[in-house]
PDB file of N, CA and C in Angstrom:
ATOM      1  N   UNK A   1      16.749  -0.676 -16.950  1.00  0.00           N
ATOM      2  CA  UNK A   1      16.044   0.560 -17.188  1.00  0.00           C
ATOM      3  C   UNK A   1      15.631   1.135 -15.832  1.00  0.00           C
ATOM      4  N   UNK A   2      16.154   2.614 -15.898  1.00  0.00           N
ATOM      5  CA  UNK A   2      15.750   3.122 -14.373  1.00  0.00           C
ATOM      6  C   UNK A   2      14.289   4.011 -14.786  1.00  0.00           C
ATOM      7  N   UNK A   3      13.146   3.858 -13.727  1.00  0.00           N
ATOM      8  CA  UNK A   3      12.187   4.536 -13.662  1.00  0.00           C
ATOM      9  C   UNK A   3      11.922   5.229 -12.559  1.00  0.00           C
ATOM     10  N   UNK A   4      11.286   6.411 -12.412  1.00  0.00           N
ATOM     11  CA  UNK A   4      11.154   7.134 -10.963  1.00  0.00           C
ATOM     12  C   UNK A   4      10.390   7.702 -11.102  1.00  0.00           C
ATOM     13  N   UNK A   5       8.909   6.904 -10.950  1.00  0.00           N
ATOM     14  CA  UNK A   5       7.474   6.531 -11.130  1.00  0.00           C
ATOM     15  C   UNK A   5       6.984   5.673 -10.689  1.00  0.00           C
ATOM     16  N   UNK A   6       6.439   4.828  -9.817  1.00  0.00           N
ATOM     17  CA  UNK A   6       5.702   4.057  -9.963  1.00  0.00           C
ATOM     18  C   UNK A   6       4.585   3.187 -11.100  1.00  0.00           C
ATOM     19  N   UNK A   7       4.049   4.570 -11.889  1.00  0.00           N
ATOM     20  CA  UNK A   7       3.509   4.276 -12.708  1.00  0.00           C
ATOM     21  C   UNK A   7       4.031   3.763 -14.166  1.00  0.00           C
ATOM     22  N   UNK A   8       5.351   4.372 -14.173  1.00  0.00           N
ATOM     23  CA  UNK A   8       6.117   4.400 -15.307  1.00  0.00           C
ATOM     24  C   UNK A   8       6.399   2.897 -15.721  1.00  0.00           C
ATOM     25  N   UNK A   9       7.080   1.726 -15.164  1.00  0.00           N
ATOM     26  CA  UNK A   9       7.232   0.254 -15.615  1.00  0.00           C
ATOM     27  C   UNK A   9       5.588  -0.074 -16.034  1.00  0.00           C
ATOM     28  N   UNK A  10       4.893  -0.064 -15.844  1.00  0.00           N
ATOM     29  CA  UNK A  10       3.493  -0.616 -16.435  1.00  0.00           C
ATOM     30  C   UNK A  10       3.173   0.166 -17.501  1.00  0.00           C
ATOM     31  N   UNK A  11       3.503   1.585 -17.727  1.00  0.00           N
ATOM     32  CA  UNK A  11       3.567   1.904 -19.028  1.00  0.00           C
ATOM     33  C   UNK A  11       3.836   1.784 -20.066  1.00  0.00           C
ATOM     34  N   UNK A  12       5.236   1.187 -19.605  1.00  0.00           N
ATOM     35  CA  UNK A  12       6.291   1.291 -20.993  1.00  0.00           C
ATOM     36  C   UNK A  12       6.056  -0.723 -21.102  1.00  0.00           C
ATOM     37  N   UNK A  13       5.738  -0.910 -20.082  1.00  0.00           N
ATOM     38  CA  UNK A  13       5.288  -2.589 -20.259  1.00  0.00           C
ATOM     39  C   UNK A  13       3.882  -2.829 -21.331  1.00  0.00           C
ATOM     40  N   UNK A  14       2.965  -1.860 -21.031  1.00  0.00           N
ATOM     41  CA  UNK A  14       1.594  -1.673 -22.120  1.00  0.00           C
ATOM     42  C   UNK A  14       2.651  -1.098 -23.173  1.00  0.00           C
ATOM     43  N   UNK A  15       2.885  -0.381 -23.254  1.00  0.00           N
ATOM     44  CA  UNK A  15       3.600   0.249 -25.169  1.00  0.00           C
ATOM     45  C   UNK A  15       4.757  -0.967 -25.270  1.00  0.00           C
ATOM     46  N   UNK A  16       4.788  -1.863 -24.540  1.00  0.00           N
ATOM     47  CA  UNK A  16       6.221  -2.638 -25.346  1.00  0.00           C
ATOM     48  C   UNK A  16       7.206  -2.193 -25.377  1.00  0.00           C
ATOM     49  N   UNK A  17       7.794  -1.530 -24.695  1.00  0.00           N
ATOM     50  CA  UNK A  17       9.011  -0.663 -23.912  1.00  0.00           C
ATOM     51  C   UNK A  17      10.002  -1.501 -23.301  1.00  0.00           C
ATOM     52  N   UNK A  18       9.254  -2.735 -22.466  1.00  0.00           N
ATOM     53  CA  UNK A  18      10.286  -3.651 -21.923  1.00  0.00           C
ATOM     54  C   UNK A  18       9.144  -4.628 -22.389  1.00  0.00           C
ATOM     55  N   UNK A  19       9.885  -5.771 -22.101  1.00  0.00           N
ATOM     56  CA  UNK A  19       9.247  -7.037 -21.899  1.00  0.00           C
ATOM     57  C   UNK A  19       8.685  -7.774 -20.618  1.00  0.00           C
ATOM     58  N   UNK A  20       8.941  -7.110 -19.566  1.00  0.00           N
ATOM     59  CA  UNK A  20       8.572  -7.560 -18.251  1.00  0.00           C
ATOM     60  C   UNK A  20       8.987  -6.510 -17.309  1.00  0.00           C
ATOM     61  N   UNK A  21       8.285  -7.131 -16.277  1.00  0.00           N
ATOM     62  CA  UNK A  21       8.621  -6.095 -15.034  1.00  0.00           C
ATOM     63  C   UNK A  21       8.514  -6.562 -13.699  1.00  0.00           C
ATOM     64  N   UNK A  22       9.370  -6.250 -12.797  1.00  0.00           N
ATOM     65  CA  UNK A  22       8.574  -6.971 -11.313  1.00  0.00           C
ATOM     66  C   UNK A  22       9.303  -6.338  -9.896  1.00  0.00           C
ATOM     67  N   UNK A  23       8.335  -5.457  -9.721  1.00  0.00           N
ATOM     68  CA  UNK A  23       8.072  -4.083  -8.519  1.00  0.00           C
ATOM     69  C   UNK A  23       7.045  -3.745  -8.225  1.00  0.00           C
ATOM     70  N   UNK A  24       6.444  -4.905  -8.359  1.00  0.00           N
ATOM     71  CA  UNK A  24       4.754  -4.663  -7.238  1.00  0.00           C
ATOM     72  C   UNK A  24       3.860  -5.615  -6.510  1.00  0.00           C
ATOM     73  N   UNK A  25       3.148  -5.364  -5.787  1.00  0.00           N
ATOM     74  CA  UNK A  25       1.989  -6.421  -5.309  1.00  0.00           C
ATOM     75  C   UNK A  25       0.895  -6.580  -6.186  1.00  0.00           C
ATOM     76  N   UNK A  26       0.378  -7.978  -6.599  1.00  0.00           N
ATOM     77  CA  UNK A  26      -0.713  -8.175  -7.210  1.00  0.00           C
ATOM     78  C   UNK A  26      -2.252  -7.257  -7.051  1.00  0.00           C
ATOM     79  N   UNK A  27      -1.975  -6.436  -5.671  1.00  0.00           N
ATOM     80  CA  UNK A  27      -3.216  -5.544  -5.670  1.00  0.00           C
ATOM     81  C   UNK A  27      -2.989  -4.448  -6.329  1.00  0.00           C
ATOM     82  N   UNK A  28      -1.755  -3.966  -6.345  1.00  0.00           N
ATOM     83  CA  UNK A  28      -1.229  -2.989  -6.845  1.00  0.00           C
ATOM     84  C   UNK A  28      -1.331  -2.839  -8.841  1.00  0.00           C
ATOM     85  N   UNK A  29      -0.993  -4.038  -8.413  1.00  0.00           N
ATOM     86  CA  UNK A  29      -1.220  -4.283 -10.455  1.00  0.00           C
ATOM     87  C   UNK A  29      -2.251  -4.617 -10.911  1.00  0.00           C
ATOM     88  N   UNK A  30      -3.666  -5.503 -10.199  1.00  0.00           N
ATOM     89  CA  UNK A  30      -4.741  -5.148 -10.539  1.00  0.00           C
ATOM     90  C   UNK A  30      -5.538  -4.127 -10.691  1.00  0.00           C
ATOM     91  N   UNK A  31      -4.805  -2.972  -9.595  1.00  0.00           N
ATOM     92  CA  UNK A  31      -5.670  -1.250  -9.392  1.00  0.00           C
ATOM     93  C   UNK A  31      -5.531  -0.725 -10.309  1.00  0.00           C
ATOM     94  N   UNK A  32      -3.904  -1.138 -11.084  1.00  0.00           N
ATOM     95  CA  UNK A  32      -3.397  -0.444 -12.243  1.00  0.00           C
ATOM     96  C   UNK A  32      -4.171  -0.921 -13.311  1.00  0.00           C
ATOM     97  N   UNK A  33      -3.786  -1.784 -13.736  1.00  0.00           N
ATOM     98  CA  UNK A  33      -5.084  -2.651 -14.711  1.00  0.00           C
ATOM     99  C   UNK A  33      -6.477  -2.107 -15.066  1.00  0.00           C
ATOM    100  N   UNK A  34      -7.081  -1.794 -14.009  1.00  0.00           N
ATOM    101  CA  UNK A  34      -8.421  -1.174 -13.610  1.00  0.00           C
ATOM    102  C   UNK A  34      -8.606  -0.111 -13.695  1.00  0.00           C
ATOM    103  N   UNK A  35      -7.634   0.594 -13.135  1.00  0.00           N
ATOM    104  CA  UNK A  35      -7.521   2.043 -13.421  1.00  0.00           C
ATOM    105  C   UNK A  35      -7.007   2.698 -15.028  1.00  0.00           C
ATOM    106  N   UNK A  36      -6.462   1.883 -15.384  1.00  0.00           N
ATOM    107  CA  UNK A  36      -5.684   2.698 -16.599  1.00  0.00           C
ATOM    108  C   UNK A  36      -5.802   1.718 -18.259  1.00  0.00           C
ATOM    109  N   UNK A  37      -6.667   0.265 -17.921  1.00  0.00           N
ATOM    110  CA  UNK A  37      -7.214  -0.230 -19.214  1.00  0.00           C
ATOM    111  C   UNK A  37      -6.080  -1.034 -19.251  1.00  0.00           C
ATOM    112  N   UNK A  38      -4.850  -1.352 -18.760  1.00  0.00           N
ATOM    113  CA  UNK A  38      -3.725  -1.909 -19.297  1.00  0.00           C
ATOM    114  C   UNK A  38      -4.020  -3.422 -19.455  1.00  0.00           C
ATOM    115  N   UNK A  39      -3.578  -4.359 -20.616  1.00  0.00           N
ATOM    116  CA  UNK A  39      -4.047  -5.806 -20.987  1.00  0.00           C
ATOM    117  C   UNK A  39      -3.167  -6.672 -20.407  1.00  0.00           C
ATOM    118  N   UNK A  40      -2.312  -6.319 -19.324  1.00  0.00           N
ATOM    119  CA  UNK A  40      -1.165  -7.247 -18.436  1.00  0.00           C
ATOM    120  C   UNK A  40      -1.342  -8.335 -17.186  1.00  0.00           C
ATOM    121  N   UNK A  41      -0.971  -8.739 -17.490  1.00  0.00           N
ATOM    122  CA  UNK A  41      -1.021  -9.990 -16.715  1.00  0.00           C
ATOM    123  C   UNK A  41      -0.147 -11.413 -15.832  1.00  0.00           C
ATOM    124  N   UNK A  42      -0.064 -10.995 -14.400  1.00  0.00           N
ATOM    125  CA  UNK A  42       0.630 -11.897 -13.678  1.00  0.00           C
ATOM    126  C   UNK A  42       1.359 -13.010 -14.174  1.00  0.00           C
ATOM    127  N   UNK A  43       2.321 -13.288 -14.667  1.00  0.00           N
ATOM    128  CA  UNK A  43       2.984 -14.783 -15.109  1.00  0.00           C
ATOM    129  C   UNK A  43       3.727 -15.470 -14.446  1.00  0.00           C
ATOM    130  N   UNK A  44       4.524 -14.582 -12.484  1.00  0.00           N
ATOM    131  CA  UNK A  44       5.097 -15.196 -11.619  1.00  0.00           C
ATOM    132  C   UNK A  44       4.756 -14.572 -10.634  1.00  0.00           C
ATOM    133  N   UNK A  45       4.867 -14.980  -9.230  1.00  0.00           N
ATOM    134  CA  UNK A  45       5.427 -14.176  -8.263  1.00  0.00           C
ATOM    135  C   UNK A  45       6.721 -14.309  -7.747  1.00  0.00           C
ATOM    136  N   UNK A  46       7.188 -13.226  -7.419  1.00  0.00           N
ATOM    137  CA  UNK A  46       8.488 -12.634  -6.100  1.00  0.00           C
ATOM    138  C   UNK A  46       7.945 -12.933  -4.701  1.00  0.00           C
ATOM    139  N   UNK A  47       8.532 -11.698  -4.341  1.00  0.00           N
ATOM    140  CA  UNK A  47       8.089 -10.949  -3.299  1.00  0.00           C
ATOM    141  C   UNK A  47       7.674  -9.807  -3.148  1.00  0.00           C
ATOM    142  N   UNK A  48       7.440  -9.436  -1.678  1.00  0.00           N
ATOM    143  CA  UNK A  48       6.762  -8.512  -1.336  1.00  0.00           C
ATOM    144  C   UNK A  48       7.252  -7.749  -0.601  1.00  0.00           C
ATOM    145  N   UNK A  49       7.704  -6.811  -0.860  1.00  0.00           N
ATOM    146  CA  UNK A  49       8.681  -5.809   0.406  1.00  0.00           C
ATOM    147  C   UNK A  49       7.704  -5.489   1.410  1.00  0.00           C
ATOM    148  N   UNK A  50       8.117  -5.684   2.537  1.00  0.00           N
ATOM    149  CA  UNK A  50       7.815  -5.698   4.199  1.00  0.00           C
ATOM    150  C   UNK A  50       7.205  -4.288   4.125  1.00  0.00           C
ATOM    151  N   UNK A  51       6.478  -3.646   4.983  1.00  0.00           N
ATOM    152  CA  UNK A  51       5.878  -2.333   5.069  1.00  0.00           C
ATOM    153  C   UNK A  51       6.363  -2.049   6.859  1.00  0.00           C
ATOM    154  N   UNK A  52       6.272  -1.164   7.290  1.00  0.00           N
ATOM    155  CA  UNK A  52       6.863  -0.484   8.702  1.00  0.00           C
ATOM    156  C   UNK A  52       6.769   0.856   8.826  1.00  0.00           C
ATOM    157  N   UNK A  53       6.578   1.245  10.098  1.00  0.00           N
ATOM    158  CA  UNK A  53       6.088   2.342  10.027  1.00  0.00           C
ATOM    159  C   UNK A  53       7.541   3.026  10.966  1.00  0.00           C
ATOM    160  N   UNK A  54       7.867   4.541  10.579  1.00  0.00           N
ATOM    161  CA  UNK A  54       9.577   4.992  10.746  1.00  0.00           C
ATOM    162  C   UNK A  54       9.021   6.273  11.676  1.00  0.00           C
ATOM    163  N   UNK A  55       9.630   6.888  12.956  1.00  0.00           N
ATOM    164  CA  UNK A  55       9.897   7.574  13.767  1.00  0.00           C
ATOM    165  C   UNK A  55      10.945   8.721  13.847  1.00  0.00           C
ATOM    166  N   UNK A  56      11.329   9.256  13.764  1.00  0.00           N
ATOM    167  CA  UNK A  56      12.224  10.507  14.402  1.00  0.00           C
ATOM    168  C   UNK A  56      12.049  10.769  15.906  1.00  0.00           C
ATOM    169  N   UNK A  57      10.601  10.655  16.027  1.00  0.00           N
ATOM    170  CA  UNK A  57      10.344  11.522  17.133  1.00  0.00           C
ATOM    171  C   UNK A  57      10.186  10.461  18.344  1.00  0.00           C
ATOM    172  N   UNK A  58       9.867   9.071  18.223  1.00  0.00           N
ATOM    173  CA  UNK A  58       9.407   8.146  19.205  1.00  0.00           C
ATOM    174  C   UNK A  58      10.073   6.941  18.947  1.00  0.00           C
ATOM    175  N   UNK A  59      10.556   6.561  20.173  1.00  0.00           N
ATOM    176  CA  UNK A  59      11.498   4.849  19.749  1.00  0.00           C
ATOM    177  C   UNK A  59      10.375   3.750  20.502  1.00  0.00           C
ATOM    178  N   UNK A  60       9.090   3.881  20.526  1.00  0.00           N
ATOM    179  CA  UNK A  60       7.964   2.751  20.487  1.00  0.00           C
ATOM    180  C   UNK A  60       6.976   3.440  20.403  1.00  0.00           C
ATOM    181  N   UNK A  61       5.798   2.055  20.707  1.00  0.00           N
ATOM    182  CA  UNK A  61       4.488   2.894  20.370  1.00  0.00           C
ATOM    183  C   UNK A  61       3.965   3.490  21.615  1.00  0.00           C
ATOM    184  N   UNK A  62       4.271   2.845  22.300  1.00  0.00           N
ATOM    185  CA  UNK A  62       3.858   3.460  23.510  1.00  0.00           C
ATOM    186  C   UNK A  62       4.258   4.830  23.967  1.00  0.00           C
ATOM    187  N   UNK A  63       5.136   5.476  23.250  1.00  0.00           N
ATOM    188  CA  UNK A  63       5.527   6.486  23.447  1.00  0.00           C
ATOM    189  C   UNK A  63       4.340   7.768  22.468  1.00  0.00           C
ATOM    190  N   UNK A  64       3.526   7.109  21.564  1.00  0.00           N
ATOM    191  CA  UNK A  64       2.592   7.397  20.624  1.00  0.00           C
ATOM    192  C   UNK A  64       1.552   8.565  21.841  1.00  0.00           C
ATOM    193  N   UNK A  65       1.074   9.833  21.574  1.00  0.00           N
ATOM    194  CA  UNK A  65       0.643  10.393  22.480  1.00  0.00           C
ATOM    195  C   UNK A  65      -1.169  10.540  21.670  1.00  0.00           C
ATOM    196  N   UNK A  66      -2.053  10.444  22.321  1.00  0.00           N
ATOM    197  CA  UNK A  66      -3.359  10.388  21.500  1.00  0.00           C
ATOM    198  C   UNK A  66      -3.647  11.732  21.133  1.00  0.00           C
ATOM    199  N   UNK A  67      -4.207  11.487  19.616  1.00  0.00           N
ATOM    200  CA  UNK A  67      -4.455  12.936  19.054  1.00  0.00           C
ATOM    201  C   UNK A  67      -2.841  12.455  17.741  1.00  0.00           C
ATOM    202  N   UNK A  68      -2.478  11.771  18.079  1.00  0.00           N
ATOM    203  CA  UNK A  68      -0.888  11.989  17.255  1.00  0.00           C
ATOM    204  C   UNK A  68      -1.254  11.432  15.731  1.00  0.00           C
ATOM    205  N   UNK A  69      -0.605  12.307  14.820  1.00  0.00           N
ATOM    206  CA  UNK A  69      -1.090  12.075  13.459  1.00  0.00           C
ATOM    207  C   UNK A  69       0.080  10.833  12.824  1.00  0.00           C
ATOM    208  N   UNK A  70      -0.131  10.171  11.627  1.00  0.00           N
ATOM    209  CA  UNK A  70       0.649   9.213  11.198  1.00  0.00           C
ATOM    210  C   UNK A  70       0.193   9.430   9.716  1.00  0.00           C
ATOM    211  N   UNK A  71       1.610   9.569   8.688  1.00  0.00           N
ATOM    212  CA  UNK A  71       1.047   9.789   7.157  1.00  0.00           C
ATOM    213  C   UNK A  71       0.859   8.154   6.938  1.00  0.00           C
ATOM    214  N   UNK A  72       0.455   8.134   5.914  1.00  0.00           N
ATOM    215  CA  UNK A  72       0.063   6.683   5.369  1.00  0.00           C
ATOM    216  C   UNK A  72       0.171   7.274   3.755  1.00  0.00           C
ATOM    217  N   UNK A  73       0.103   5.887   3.062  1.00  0.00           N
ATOM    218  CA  UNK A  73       0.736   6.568   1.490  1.00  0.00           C
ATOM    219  C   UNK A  73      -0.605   6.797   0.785  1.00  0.00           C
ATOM    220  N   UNK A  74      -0.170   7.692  -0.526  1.00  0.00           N
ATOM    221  CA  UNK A  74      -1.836   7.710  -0.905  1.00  0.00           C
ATOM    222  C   UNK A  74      -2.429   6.844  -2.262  1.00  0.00           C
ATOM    223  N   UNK A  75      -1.599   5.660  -2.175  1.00  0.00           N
ATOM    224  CA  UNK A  75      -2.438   4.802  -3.469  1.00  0.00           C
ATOM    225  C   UNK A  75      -2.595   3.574  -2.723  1.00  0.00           C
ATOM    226  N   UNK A  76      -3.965   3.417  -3.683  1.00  0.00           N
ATOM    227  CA  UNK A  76      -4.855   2.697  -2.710  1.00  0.00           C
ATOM    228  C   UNK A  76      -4.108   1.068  -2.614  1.00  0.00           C
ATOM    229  N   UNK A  77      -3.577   0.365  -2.807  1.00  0.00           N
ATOM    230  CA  UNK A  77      -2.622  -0.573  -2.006  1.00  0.00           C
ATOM    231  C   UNK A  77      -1.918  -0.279  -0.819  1.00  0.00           C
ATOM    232  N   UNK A  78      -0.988   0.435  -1.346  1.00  0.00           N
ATOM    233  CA  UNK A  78      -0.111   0.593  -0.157  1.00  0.00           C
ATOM    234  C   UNK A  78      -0.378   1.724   1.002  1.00  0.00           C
ATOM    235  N   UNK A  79      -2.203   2.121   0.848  1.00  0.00           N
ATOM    236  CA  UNK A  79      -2.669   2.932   1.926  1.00  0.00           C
ATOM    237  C   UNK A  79      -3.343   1.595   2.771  1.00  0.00           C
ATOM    238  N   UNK A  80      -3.757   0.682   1.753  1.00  0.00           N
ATOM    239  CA  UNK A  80      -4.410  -0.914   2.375  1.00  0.00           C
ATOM    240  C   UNK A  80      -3.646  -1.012   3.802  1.00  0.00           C
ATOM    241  N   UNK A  81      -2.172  -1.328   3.110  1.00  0.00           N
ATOM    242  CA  UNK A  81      -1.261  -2.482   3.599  1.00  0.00           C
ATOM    243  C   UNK A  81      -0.716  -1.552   4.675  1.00  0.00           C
ATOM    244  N   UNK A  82      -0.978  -0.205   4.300  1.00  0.00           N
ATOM    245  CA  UNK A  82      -0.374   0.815   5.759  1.00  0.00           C
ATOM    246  C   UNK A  82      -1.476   0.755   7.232  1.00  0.00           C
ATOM    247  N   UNK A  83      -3.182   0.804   6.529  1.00  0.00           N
ATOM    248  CA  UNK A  83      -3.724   0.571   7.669  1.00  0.00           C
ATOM    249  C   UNK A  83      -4.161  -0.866   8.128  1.00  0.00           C
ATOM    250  N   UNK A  84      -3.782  -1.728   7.384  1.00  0.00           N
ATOM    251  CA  UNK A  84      -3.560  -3.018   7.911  1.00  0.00           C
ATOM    252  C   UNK A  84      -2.626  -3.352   9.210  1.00  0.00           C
ATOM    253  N   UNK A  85      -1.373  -2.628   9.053  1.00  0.00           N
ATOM    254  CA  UNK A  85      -0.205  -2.589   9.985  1.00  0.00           C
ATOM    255  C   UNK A  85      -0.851  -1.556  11.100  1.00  0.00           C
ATOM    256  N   UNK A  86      -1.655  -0.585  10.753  1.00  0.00           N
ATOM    257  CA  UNK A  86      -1.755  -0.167  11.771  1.00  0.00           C
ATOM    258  C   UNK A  86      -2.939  -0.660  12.850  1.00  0.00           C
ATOM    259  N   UNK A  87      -3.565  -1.542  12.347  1.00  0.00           N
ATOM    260  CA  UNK A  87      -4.451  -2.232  12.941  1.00  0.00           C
ATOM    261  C   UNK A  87      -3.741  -3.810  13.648  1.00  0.00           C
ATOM    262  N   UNK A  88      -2.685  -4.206  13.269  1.00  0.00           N
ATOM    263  CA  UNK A  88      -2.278  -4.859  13.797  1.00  0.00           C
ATOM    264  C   UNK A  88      -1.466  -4.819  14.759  1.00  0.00           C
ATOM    265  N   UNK A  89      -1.221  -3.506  14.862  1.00  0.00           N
ATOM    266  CA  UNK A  89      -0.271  -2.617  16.346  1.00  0.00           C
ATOM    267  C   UNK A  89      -1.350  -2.391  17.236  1.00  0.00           C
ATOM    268  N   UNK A  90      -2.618  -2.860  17.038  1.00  0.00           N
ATOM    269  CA  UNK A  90      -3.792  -1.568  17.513  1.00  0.00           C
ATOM    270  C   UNK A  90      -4.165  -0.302  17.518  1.00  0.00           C
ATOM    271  N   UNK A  91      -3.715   0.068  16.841  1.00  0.00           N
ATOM    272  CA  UNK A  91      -4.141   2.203  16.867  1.00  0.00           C
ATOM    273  C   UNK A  91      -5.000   1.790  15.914  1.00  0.00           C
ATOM    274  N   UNK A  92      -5.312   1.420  15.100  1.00  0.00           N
ATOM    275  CA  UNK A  92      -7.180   1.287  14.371  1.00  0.00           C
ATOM    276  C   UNK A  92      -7.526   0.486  14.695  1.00  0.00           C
ATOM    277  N   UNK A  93      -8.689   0.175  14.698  1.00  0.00           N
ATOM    278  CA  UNK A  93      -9.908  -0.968  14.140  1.00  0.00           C
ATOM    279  C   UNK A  93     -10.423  -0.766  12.932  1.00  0.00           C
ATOM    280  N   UNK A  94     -10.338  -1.491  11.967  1.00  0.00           N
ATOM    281  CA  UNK A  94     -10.912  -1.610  10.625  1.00  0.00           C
ATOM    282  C   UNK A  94     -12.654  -2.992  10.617  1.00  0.00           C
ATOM    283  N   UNK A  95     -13.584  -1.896   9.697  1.00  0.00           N
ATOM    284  CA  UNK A  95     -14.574  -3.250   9.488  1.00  0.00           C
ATOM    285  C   UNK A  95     -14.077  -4.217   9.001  1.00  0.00           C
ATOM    286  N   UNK A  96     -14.914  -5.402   9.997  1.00  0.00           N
ATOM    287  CA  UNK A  96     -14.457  -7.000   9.697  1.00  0.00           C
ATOM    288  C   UNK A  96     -14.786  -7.459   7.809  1.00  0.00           C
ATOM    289  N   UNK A  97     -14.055  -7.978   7.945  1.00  0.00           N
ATOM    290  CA  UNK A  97     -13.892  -8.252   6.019  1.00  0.00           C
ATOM    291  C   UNK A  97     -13.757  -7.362   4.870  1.00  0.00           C
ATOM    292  N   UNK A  98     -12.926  -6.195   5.378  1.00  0.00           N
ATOM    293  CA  UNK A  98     -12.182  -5.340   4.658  1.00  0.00           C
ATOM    294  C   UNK A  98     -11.467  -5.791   3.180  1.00  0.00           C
ATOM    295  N   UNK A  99     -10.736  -6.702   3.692  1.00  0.00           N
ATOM    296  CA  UNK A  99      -9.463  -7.386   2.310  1.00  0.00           C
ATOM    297  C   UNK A  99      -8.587  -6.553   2.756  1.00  0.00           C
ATOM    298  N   UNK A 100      -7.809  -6.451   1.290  1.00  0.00           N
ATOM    299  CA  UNK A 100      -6.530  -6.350   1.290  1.00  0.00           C
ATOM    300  C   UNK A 100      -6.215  -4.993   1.199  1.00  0.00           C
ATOM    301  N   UNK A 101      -7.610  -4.102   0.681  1.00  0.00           N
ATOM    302  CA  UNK A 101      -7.751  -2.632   0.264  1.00  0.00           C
ATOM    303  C   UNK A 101      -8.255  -1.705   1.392  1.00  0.00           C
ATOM    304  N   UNK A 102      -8.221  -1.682   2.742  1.00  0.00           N
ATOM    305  CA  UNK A 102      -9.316  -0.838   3.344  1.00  0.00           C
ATOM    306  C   UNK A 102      -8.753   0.409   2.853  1.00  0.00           C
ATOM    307  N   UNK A 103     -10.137   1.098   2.778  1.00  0.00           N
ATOM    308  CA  UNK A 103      -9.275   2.735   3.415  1.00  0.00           C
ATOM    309  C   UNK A 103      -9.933   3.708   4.653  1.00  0.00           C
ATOM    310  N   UNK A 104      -9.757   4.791   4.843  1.00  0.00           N
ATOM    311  CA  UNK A 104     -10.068   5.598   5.586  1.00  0.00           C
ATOM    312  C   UNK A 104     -11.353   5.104   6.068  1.00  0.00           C
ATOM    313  N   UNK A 105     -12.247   5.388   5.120  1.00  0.00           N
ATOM    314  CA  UNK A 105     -13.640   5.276   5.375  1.00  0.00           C
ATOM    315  C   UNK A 105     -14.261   3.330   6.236  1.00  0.00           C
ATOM    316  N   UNK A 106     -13.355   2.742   5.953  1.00  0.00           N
ATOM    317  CA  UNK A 106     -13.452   1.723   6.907  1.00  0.00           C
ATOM    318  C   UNK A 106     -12.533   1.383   8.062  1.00  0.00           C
ATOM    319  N   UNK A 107     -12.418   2.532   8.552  1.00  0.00           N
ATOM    320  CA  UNK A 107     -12.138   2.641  10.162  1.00  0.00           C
ATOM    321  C   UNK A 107     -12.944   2.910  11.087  1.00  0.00           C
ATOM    322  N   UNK A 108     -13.241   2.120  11.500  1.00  0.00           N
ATOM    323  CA  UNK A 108     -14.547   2.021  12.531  1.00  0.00           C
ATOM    324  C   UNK A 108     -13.627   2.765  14.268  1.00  0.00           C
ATOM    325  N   UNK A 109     -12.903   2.148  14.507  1.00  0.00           N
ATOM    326  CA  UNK A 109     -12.188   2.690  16.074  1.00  0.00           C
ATOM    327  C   UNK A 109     -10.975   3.586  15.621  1.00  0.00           C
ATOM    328  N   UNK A 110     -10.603   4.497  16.267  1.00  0.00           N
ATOM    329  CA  UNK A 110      -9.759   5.236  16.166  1.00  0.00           C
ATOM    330  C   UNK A 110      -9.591   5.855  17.246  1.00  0.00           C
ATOM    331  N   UNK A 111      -9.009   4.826  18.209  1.00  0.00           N
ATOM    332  CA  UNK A 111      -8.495   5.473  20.029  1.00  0.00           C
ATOM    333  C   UNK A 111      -7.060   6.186  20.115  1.00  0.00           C
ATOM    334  N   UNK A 112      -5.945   5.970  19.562  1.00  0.00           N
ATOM    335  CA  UNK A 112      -4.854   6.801  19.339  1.00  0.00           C
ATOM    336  C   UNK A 112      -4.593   8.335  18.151  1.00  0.00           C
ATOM    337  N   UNK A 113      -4.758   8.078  17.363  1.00  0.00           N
ATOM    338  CA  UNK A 113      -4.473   8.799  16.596  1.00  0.00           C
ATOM    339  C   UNK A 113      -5.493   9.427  15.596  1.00  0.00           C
TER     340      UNK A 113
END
């Protein structure tokens, strides 16, 4: 079954549409859970597709000029796991004991971008 949604496999997984599903991170499917009432529940893990951040304009970071903007995605996992990476390049600082979810509002340094 093809979906082109994100949201769509956890839907049709709550109505009994399919019987299973597996295209997400456990934060991702708890937000969903939380957010939308759904009664589903983890029975394995996979994996986790790698996150990276993509250029046109610059072939490193150092080439990064300050003031320079960077999109990040806008649901709250994979905005986590975007400023996680970007804190591990250094262009943020995030407050200490964030987890797995920071967002915006727990960016404490912001010297590049």
């Amino acid at each position: 079954m093809t979906f082109n949604d994100y949201v769509l496999p956890n839907e049709a997984l709550s109505k009994g549409d399919i019987d299973a599903n597996a295209f997400q991170h456990k934060p991702y499917l708890d937000q969903q859970i939380k957010d939308r009432g759904y009664k589903l529940v983890s029975v394995g893990k996979t994996f986790v597709y790698p996150i990276a951040g993509y250029s046109k304009k610059i072939k490193s970071l150092d080439e990064l000029k300050d003031g320079s903007q960077v999109a990040v995605p806008n649901d709250p996992t994979n905005l986590g796991r975007s400023l996680l990476l970007l804190q591990k390049v250094g262009l943020i600082k995030l407050k200490d004991g964030v987890g797995l979810l920071p967002t915006s509002l727990d960016i404490v340094e912001n010297p590049k971008i």
